[in-house]
PDB file of N, CA and C in Angstrom:
ATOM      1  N   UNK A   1      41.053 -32.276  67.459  1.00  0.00           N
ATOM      2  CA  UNK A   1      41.689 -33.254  68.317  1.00  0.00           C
ATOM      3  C   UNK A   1      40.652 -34.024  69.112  1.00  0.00           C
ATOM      4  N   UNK A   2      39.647 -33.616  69.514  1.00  0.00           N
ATOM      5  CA  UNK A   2      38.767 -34.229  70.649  1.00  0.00           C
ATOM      6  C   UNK A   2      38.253 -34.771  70.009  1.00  0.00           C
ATOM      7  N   UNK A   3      38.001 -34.845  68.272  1.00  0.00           N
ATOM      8  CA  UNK A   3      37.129 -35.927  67.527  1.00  0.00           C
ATOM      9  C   UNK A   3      37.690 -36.926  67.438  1.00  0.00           C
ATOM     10  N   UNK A   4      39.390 -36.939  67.503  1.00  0.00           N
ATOM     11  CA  UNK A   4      39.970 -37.701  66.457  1.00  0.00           C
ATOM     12  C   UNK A   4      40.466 -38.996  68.021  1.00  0.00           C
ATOM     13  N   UNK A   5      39.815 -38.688  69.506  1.00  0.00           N
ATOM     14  CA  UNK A   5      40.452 -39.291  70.081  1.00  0.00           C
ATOM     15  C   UNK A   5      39.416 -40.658  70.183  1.00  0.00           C
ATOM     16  N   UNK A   6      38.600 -40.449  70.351  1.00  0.00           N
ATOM     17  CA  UNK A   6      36.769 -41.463  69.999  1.00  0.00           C
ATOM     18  C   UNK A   6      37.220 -42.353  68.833  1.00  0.00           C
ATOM     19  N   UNK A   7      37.285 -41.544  67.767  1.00  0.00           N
ATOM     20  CA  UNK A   7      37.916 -42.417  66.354  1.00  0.00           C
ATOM     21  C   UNK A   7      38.824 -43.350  66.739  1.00  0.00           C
ATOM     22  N   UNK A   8      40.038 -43.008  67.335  1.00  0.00           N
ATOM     23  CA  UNK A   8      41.391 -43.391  67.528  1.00  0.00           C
ATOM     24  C   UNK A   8      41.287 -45.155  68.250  1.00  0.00           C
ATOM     25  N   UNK A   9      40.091 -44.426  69.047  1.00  0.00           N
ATOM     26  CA  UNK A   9      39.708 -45.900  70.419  1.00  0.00           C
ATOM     27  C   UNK A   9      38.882 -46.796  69.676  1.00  0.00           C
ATOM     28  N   UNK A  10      37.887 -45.917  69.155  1.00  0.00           N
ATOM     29  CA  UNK A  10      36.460 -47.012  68.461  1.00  0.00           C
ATOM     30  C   UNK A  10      38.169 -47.986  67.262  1.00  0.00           C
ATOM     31  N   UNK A  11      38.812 -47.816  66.534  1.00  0.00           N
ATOM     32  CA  UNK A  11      39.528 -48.279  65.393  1.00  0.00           C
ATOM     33  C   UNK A  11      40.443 -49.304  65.865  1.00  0.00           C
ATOM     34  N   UNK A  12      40.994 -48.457  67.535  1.00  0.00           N
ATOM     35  CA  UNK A  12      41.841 -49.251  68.094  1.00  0.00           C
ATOM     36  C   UNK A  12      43.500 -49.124  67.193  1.00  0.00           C
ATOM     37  N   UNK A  13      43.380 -47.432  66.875  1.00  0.00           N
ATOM     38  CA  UNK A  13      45.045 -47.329  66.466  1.00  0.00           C
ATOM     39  C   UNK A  13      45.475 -46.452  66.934  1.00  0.00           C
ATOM     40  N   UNK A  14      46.341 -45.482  66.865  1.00  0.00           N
ATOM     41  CA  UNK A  14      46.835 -44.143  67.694  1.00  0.00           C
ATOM     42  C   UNK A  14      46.407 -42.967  67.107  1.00  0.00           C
ATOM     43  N   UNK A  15      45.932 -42.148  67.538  1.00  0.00           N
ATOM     44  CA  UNK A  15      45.420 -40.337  67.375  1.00  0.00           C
ATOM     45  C   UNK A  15      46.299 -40.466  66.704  1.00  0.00           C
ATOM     46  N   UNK A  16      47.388 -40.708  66.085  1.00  0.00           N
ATOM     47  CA  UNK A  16      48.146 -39.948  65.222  1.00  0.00           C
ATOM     48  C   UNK A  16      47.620 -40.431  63.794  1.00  0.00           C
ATOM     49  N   UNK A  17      47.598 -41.713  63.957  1.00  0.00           N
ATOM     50  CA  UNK A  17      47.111 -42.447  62.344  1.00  0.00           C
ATOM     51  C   UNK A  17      45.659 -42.068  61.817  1.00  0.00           C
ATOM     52  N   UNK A  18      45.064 -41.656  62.796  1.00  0.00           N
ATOM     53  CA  UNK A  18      43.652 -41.073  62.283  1.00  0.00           C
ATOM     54  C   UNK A  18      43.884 -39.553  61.862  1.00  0.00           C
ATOM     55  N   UNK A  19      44.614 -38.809  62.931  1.00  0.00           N
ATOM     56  CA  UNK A  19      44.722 -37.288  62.692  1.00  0.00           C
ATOM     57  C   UNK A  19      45.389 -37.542  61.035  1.00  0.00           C
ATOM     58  N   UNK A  20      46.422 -38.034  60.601  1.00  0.00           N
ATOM     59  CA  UNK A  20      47.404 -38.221  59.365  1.00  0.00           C
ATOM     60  C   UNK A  20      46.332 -38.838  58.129  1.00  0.00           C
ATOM     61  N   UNK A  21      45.266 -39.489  58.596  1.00  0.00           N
ATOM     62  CA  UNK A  21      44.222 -39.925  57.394  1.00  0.00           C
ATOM     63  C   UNK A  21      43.050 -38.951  57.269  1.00  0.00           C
ATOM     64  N   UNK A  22      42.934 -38.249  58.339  1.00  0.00           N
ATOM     65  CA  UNK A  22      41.909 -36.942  58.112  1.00  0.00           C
ATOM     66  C   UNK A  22      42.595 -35.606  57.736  1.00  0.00           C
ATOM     67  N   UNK A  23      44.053 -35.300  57.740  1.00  0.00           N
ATOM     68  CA  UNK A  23      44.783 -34.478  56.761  1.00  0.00           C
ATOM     69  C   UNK A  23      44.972 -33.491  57.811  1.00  0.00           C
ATOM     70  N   UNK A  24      44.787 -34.015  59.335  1.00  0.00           N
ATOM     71  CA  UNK A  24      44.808 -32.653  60.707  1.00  0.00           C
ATOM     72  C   UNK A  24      47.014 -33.352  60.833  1.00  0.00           C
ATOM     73  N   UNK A  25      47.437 -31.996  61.069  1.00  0.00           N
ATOM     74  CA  UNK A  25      48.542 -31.370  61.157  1.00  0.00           C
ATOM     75  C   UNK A  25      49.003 -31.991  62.759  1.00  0.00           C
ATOM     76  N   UNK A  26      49.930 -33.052  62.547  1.00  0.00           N
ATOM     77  CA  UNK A  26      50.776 -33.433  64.296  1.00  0.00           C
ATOM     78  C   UNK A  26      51.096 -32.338  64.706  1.00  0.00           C
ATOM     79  N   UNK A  27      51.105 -31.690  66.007  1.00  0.00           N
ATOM     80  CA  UNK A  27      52.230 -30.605  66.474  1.00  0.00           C
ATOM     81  C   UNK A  27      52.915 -31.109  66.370  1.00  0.00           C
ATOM     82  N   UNK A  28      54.359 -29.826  66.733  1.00  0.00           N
ATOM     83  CA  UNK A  28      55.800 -30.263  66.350  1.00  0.00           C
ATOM     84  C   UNK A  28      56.387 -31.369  67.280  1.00  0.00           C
ATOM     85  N   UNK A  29      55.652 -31.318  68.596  1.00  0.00           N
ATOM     86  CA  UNK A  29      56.767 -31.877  70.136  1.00  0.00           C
ATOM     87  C   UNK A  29      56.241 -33.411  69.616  1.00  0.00           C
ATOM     88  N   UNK A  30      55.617 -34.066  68.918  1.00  0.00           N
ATOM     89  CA  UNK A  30      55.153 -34.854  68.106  1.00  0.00           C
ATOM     90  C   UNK A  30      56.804 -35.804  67.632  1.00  0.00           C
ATOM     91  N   UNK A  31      57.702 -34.844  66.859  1.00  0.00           N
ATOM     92  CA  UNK A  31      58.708 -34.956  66.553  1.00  0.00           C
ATOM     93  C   UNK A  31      59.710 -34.356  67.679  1.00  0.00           C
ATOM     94  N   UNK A  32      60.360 -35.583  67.619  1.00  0.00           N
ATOM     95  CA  UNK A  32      61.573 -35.436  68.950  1.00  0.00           C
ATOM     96  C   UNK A  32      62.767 -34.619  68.997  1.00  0.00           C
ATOM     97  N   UNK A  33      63.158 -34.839  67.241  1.00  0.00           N
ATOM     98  CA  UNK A  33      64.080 -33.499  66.827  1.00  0.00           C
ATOM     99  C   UNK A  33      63.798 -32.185  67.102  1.00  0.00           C
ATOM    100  N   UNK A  34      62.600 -32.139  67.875  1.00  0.00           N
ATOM    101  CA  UNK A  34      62.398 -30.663  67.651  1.00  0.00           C
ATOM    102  C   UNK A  34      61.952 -30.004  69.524  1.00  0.00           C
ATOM    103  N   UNK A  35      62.702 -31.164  69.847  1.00  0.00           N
ATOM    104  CA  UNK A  35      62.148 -30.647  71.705  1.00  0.00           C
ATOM    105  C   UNK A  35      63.579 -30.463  71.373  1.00  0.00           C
ATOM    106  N   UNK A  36      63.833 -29.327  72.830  1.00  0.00           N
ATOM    107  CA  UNK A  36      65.003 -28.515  73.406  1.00  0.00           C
ATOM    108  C   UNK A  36      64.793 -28.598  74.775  1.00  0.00           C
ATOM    109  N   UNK A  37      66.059 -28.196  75.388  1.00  0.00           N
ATOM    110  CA  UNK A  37      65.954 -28.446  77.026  1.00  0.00           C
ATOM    111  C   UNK A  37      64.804 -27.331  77.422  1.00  0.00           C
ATOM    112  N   UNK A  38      63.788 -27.792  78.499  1.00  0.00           N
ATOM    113  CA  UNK A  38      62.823 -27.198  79.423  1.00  0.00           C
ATOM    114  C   UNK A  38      61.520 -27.551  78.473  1.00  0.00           C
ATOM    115  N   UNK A  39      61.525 -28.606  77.142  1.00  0.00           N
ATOM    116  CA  UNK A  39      60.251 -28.589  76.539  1.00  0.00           C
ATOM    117  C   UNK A  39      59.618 -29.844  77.392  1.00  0.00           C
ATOM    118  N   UNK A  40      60.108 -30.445  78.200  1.00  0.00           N
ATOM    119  CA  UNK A  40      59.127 -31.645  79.320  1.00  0.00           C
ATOM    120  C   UNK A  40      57.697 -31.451  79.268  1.00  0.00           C
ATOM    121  N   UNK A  41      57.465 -30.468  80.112  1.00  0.00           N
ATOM    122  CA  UNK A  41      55.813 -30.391  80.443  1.00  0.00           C
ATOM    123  C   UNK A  41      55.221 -30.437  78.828  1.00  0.00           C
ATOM    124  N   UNK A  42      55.541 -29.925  78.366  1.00  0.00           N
ATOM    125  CA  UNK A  42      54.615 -29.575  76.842  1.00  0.00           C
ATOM    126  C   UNK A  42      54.784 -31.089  76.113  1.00  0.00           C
ATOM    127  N   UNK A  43      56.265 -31.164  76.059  1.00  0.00           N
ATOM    128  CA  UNK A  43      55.936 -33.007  75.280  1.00  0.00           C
ATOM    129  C   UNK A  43      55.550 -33.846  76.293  1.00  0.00           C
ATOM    130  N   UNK A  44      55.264 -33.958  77.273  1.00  0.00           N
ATOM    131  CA  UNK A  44      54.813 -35.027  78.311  1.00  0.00           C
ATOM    132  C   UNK A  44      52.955 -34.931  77.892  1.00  0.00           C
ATOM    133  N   UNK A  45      52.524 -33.347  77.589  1.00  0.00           N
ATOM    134  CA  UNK A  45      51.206 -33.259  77.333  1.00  0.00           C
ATOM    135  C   UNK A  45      50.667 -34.163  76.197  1.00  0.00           C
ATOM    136  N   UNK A  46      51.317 -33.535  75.000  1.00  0.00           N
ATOM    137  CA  UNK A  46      51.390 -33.446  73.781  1.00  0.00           C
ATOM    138  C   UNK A  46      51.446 -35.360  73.517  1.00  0.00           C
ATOM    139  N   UNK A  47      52.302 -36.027  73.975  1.00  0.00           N
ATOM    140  CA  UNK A  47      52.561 -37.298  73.913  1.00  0.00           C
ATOM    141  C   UNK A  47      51.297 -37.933  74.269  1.00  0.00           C
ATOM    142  N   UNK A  48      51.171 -37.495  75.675  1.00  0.00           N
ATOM    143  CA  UNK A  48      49.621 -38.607  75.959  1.00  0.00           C
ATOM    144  C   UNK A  48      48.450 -38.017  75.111  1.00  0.00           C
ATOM    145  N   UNK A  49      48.213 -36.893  74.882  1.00  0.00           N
ATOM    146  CA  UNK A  49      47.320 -36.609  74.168  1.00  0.00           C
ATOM    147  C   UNK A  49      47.402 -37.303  72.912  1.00  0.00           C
ATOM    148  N   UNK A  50      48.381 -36.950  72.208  1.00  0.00           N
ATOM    149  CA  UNK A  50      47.951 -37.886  70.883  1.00  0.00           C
ATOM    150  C   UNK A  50      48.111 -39.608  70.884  1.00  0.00           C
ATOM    151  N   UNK A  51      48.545 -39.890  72.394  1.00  0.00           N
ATOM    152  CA  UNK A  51      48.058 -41.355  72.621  1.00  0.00           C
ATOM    153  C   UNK A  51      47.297 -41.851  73.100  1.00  0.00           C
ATOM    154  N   UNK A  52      46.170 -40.840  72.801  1.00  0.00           N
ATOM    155  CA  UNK A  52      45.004 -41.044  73.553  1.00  0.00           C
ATOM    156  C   UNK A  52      44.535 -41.571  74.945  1.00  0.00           C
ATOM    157  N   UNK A  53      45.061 -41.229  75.804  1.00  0.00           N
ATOM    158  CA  UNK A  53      45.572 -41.351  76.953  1.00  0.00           C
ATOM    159  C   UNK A  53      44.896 -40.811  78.171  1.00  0.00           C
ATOM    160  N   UNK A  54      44.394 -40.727  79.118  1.00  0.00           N
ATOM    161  CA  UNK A  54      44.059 -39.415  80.197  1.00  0.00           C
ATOM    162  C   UNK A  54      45.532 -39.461  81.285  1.00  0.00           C
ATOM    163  N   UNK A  55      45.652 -38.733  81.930  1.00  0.00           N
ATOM    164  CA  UNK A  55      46.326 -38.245  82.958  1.00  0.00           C
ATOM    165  C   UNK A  55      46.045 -39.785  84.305  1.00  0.00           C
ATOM    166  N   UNK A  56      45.183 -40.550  84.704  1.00  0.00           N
ATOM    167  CA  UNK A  56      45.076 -41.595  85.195  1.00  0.00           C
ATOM    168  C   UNK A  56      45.668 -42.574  84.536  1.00  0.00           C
ATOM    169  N   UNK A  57      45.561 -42.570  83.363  1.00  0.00           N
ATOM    170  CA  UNK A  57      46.063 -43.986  82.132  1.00  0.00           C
ATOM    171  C   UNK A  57      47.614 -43.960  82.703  1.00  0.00           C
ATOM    172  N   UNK A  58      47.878 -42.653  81.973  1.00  0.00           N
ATOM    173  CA  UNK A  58      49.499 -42.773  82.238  1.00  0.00           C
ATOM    174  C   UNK A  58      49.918 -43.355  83.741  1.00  0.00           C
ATOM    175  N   UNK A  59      49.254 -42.320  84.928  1.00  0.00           N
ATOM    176  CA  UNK A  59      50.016 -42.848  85.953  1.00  0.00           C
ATOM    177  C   UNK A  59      49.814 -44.278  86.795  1.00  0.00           C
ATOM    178  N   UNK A  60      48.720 -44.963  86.045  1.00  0.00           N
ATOM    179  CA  UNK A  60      48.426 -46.566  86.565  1.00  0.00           C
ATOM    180  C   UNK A  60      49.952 -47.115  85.434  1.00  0.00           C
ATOM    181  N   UNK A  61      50.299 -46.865  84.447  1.00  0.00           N
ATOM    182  CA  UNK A  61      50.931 -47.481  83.437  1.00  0.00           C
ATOM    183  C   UNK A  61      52.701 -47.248  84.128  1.00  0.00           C
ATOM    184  N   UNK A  62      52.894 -45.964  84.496  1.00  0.00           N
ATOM    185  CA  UNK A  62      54.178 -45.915  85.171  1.00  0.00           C
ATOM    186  C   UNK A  62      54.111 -46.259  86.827  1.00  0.00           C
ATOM    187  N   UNK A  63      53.012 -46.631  87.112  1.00  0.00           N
ATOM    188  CA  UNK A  63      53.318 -46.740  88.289  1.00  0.00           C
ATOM    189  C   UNK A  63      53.301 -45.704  89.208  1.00  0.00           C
ATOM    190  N   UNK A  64      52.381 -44.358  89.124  1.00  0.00           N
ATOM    191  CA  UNK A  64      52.562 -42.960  89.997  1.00  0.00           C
ATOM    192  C   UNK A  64      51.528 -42.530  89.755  1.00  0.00           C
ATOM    193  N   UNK A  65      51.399 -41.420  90.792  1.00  0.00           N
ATOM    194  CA  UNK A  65      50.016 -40.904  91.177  1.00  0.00           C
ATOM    195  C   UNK A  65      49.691 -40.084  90.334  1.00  0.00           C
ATOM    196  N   UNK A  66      48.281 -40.091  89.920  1.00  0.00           N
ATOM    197  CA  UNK A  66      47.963 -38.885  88.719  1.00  0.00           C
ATOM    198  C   UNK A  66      48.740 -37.575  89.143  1.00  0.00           C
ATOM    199  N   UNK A  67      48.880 -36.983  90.133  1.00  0.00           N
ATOM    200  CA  UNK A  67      49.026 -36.063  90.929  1.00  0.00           C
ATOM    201  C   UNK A  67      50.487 -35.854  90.453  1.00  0.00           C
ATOM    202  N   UNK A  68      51.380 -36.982  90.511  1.00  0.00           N
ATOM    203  CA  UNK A  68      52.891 -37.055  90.176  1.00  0.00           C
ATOM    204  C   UNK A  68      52.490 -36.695  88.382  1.00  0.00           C
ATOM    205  N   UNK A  69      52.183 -36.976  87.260  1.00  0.00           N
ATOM    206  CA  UNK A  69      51.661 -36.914  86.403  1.00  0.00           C
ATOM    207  C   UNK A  69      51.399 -35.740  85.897  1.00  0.00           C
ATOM    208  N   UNK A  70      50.289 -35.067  86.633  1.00  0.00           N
ATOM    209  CA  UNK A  70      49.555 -33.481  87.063  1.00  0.00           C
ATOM    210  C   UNK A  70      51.038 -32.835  86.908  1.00  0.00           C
ATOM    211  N   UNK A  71      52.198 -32.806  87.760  1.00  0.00           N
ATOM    212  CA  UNK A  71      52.654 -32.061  88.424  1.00  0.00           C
ATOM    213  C   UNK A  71      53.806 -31.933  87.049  1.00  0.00           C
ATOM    214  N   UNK A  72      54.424 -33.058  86.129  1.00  0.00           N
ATOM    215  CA  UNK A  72      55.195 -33.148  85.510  1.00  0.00           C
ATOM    216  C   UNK A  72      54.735 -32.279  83.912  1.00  0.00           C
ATOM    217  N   UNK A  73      53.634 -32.585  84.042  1.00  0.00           N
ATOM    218  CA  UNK A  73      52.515 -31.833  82.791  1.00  0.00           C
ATOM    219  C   UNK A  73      52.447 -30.400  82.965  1.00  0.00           C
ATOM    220  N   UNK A  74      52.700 -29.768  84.272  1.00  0.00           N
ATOM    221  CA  UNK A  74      52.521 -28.438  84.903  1.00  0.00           C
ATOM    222  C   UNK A  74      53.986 -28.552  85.021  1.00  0.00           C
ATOM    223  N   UNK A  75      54.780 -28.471  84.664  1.00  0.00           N
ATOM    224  CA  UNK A  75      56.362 -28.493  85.239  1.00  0.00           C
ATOM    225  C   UNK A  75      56.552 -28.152  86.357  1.00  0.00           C
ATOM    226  N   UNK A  76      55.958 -28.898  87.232  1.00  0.00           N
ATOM    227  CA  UNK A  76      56.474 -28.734  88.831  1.00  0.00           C
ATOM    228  C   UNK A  76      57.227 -29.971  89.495  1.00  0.00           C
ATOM    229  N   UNK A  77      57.857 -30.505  88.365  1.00  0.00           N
ATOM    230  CA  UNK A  77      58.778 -31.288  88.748  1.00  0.00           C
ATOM    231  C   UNK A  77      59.007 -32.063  87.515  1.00  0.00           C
ATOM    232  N   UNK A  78      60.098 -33.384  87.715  1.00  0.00           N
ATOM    233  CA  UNK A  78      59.946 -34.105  86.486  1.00  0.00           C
ATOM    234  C   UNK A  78      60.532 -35.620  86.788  1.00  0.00           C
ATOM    235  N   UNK A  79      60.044 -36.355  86.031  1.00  0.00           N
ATOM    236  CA  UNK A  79      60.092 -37.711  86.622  1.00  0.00           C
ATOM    237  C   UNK A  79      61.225 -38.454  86.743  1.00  0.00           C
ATOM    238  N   UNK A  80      61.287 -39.259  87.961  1.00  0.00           N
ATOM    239  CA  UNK A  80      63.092 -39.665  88.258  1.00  0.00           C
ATOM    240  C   UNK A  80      63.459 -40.892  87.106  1.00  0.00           C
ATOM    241  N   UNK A  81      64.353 -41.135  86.946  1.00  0.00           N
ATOM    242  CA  UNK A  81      64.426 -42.352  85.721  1.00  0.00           C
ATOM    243  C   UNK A  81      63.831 -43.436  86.026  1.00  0.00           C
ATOM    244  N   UNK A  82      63.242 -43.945  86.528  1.00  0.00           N
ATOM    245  CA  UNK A  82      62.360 -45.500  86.577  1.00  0.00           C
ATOM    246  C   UNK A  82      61.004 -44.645  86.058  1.00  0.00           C
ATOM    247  N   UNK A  83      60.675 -43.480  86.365  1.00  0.00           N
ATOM    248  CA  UNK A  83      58.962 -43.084  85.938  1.00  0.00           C
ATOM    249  C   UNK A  83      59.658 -42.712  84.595  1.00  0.00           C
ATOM    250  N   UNK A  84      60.786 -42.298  84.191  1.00  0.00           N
ATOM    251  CA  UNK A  84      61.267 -41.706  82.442  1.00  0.00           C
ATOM    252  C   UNK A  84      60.977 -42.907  81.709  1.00  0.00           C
ATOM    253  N   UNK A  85      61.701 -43.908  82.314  1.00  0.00           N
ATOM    254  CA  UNK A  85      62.229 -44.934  81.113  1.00  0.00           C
ATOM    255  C   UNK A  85      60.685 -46.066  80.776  1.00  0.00           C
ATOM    256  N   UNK A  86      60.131 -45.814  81.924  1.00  0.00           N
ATOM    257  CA  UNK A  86      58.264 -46.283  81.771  1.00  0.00           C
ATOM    258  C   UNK A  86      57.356 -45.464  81.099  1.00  0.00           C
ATOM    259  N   UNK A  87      57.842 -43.935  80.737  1.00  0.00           N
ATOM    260  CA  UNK A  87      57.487 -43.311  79.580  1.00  0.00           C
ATOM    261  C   UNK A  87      57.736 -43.099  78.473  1.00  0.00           C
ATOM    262  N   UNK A  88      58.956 -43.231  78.561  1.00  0.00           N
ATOM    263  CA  UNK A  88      59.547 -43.602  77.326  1.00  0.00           C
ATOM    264  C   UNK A  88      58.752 -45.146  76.299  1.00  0.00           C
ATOM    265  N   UNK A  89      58.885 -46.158  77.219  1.00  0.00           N
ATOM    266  CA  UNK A  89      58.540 -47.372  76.954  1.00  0.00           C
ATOM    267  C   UNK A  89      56.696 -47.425  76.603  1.00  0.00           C
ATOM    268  N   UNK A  90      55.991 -46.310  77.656  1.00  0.00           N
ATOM    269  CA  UNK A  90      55.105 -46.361  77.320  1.00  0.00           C
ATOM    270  C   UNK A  90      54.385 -45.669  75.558  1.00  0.00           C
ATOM    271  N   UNK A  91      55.298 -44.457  75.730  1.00  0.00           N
ATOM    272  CA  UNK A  91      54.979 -43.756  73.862  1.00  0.00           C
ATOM    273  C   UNK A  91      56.214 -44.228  73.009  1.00  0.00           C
ATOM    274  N   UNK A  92      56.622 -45.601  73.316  1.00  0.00           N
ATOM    275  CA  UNK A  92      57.514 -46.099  71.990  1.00  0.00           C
ATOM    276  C   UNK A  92      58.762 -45.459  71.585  1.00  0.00           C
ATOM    277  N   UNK A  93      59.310 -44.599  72.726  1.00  0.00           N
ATOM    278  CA  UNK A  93      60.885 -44.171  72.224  1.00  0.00           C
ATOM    279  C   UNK A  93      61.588 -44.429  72.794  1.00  0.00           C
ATOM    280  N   UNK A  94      62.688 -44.559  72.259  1.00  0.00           N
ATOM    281  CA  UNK A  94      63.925 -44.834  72.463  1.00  0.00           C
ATOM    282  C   UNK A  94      64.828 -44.514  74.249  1.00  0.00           C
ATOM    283  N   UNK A  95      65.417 -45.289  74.955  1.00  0.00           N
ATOM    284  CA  UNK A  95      65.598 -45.187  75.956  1.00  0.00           C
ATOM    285  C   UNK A  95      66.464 -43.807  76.149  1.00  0.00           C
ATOM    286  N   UNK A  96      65.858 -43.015  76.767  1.00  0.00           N
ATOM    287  CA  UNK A  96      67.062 -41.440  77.258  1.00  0.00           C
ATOM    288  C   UNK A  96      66.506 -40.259  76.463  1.00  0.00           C
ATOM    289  N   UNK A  97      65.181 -40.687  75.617  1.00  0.00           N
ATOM    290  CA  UNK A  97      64.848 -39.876  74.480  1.00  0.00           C
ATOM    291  C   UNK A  97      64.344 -38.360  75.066  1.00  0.00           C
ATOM    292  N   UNK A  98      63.848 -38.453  76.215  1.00  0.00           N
ATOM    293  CA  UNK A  98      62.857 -37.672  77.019  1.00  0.00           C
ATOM    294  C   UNK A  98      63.995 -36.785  77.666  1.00  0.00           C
ATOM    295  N   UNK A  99      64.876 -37.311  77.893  1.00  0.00           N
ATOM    296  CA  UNK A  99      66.399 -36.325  78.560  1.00  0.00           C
ATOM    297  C   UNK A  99      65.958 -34.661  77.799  1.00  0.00           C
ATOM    298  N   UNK A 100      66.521 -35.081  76.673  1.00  0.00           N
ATOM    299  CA  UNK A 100      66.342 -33.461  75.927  1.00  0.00           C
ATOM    300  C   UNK A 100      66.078 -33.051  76.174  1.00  0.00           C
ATOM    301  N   UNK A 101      64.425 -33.058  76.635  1.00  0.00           N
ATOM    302  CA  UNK A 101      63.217 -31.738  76.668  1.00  0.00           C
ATOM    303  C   UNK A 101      63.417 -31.698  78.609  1.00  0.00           C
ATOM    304  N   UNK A 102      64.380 -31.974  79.384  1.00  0.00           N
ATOM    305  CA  UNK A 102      64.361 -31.565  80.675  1.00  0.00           C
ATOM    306  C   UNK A 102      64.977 -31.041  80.865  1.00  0.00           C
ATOM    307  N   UNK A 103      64.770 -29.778  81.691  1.00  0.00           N
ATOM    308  CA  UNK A 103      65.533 -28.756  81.765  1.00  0.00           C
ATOM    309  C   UNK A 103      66.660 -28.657  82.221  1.00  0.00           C
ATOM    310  N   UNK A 104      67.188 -27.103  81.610  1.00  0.00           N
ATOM    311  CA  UNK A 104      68.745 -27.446  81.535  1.00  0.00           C
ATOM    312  C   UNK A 104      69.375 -27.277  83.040  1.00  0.00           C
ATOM    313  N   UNK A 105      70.494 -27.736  83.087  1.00  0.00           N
ATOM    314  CA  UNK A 105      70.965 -27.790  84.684  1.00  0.00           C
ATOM    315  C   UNK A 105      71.228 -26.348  84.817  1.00  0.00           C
ATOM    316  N   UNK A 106      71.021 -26.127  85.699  1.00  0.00           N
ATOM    317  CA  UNK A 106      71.610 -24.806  86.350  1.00  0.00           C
ATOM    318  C   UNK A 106      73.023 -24.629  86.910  1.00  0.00           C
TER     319      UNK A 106
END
């Protein structure tokens, strides 16, 4: 993964299209069918990572503090719908897509 993120930038396409031409394996949270309620922190990781991304990128892009970012990646919270639907928008899915993987109500 840490090779394929250099590649990804120098090419100017997404970690995923390089990982898929060097024959390296997407994780699953990759695929959306396959998050369940409480998978947030892990696909919130998993997402910027293979969008080559840091933890600053994202939160200049939604508008929130790395720290807010930090905290959603660590599941110590999770983002209210104006920071969802700016993540959503930011990794290209579908509006409400991110619902799933937040945990289930109590």
């Amino acid at each position: 993964m840490s090779a394929l993120r250099p590649l990804a930038g120098l090419y100017g396409v997404p970690v995923a299209t390089v990982a898929r031409a060097a024959g390296v394996r997407a994780p699953r949270l990759l695929d959306r069918r396959q998050w369940a309620a409480g998978d947030l922190a892990d696909v919130l990781v998993t997402l910027r990572q293979w969008a080559g991304l840091g933890q600053r990128e994202v939160a200049e892009k939604c508008r929130r503090s790395v720290s807010s970012v930090r905290g959603w990646e660590h599941g110590r919270g999770t983002p209210r719908s104006t920071s969802r639907r700016r993540l959503e928008r930011l990794y290209g899915l579908p509006e409400g897509a991110l619902l799933i993987a937040y945990p289930a109500p109590a």
